[in-house]
C-alpha atoms as a PDB file:
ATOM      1  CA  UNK A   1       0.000   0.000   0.000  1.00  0.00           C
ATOM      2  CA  UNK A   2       2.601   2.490   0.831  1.00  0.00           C
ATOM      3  CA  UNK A   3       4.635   1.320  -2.441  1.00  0.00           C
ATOM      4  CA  UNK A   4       1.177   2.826  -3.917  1.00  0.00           C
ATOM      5  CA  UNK A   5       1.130   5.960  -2.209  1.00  0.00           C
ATOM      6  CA  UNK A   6       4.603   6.688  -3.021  1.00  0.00           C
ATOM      7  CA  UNK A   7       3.696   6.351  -6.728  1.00  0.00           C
ATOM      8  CA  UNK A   8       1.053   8.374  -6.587  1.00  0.00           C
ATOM      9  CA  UNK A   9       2.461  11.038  -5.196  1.00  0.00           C
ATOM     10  CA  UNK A  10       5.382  11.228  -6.737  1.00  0.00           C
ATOM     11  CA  UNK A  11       3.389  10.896 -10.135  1.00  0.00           C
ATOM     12  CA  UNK A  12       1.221  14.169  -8.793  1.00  0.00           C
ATOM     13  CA  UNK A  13       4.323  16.166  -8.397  1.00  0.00           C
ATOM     14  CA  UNK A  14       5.341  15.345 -11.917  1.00  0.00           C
ATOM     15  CA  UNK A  15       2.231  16.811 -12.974  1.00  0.00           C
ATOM     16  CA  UNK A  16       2.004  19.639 -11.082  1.00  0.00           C
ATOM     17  CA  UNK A  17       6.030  20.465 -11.985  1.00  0.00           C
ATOM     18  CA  UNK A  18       4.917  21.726 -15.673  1.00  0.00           C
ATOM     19  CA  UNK A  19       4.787  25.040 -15.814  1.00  0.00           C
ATOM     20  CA  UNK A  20       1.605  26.773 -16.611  1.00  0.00           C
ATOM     21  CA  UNK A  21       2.241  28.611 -19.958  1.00  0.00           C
ATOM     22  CA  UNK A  22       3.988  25.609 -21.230  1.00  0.00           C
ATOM     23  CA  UNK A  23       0.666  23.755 -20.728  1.00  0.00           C
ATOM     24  CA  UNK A  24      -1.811  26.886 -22.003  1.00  0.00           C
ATOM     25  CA  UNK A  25       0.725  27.448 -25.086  1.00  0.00           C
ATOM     26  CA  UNK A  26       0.275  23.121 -26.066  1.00  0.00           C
ATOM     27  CA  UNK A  27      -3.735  23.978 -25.786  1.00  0.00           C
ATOM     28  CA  UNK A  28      -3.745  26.865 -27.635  1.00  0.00           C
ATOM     29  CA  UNK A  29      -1.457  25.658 -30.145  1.00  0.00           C
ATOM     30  CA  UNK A  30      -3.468  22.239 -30.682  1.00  0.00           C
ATOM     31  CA  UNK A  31      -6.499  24.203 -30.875  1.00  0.00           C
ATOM     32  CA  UNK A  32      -5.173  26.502 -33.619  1.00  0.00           C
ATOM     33  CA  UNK A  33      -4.080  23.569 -35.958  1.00  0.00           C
ATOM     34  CA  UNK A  34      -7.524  22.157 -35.211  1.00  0.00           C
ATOM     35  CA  UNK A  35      -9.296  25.360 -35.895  1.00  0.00           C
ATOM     36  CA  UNK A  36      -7.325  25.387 -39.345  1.00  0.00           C
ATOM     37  CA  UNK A  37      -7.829  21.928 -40.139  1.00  0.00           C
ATOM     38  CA  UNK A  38     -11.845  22.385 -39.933  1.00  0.00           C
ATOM     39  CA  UNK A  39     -11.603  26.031 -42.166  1.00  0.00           C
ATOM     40  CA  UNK A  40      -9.489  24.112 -44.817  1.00  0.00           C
ATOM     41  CA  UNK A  41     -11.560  20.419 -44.477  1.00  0.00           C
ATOM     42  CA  UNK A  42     -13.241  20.733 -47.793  1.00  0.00           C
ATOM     43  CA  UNK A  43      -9.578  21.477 -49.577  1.00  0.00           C
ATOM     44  CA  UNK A  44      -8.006  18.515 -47.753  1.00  0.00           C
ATOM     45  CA  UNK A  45     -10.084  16.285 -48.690  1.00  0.00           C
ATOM     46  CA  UNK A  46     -10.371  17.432 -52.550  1.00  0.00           C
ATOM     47  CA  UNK A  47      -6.568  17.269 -51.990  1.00  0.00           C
ATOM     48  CA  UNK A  48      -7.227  13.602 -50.683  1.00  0.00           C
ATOM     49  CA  UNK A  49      -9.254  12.694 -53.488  1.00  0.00           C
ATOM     50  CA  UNK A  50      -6.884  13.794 -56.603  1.00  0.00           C
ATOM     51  CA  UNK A  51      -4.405  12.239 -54.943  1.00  0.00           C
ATOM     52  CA  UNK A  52      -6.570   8.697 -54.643  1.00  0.00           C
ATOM     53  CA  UNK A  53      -6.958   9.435 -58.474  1.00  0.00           C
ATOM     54  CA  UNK A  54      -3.523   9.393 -59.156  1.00  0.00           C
ATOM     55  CA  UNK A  55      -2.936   6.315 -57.626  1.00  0.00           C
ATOM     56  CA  UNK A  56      -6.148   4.414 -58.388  1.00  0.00           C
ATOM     57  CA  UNK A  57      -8.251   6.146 -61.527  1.00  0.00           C
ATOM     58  CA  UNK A  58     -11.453   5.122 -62.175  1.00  0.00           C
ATOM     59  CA  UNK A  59     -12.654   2.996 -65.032  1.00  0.00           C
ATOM     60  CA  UNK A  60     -14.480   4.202 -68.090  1.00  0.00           C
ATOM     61  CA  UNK A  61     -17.657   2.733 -68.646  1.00  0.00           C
ATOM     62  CA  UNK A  62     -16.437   1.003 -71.797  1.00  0.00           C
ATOM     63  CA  UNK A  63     -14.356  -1.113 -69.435  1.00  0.00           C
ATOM     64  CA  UNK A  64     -16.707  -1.352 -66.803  1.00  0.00           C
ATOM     65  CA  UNK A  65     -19.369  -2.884 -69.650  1.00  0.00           C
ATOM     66  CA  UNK A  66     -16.243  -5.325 -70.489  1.00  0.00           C
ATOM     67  CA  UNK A  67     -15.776  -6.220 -67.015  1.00  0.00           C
ATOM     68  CA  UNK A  68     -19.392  -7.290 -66.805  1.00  0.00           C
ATOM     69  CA  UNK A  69     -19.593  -9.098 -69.651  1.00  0.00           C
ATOM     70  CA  UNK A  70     -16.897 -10.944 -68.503  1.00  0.00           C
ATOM     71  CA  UNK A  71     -18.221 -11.819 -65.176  1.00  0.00           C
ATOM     72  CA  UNK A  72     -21.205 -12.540 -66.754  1.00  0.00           C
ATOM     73  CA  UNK A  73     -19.589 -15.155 -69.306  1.00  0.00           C
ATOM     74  CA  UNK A  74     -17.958 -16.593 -66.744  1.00  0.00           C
ATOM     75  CA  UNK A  75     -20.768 -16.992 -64.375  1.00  0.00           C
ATOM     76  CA  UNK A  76     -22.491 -18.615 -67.594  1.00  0.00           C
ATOM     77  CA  UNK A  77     -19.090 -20.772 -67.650  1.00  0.00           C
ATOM     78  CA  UNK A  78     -19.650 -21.865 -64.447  1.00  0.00           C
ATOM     79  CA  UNK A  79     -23.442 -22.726 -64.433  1.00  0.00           C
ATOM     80  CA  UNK A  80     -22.597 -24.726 -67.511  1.00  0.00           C
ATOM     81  CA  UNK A  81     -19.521 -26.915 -66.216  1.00  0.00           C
ATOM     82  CA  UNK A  82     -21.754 -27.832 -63.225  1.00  0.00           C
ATOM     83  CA  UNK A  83     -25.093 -28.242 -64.689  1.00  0.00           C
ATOM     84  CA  UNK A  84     -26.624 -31.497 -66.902  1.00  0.00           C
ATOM     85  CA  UNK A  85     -26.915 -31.532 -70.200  1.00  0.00           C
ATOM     86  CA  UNK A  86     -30.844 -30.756 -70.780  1.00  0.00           C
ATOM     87  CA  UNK A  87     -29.644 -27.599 -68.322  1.00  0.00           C
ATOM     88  CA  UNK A  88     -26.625 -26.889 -70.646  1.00  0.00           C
ATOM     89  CA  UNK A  89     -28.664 -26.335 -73.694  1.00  0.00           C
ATOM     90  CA  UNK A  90     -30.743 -24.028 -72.214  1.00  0.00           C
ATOM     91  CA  UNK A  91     -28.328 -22.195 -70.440  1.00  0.00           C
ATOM     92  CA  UNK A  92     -26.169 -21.990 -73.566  1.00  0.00           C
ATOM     93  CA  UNK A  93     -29.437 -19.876 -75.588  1.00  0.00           C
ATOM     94  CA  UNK A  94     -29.857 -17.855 -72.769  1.00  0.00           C
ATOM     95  CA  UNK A  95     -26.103 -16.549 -72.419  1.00  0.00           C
ATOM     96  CA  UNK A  96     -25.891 -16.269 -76.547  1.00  0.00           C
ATOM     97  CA  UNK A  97     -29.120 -14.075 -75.806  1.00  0.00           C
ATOM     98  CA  UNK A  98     -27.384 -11.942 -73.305  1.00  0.00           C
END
């Protein structure tokens, strides 16, 4: 218990060595940075987004199309490898239809 009390104590006169304006300059200083983060928000993040651009761009629709297209076929792929043969048929019209 007294191993406790020591700790405690000696932990409160850490804290209550910093010096006042050293603690009032930190707050005013972190509340500054956060006052300019929230004015320039919307420019960050339009910052944030060209940047995700640059690195990932999106895809034009033309390849979007071909990307379904290709899911599709292969999703037709798949149905046909696993289904019978009366299935196949049919499955086979409807994908030529697609």
């Amino acid at each position: 218990m007294s191993t406790l009390l020591s700790l405690v104590h000696s932990v409160q006169a850490a804290a209550f060595d910093v010096p006042l304006l050293a603690v009032l300059r930190a707050l005013l200083l972190t509340s500054f940075i956060g006052a300019l983060v929230l004015l320039f928000k919307p420019l960050l993040s339009g910052i944030g987004r060209a940047l995700l651009l640059m690195v990932k761009p999106h895809l034009s629709r033309e390849e979007l199309r071909a990307r379904g297209q290709m899911r599709d076929a292969q999703l037709f792929a798949r149905m046909i490898n696993g289904a019978d043969a009366s299935h196949a048929a049919e499955l086979r019209a409807m994908s030529a239809r697609a």
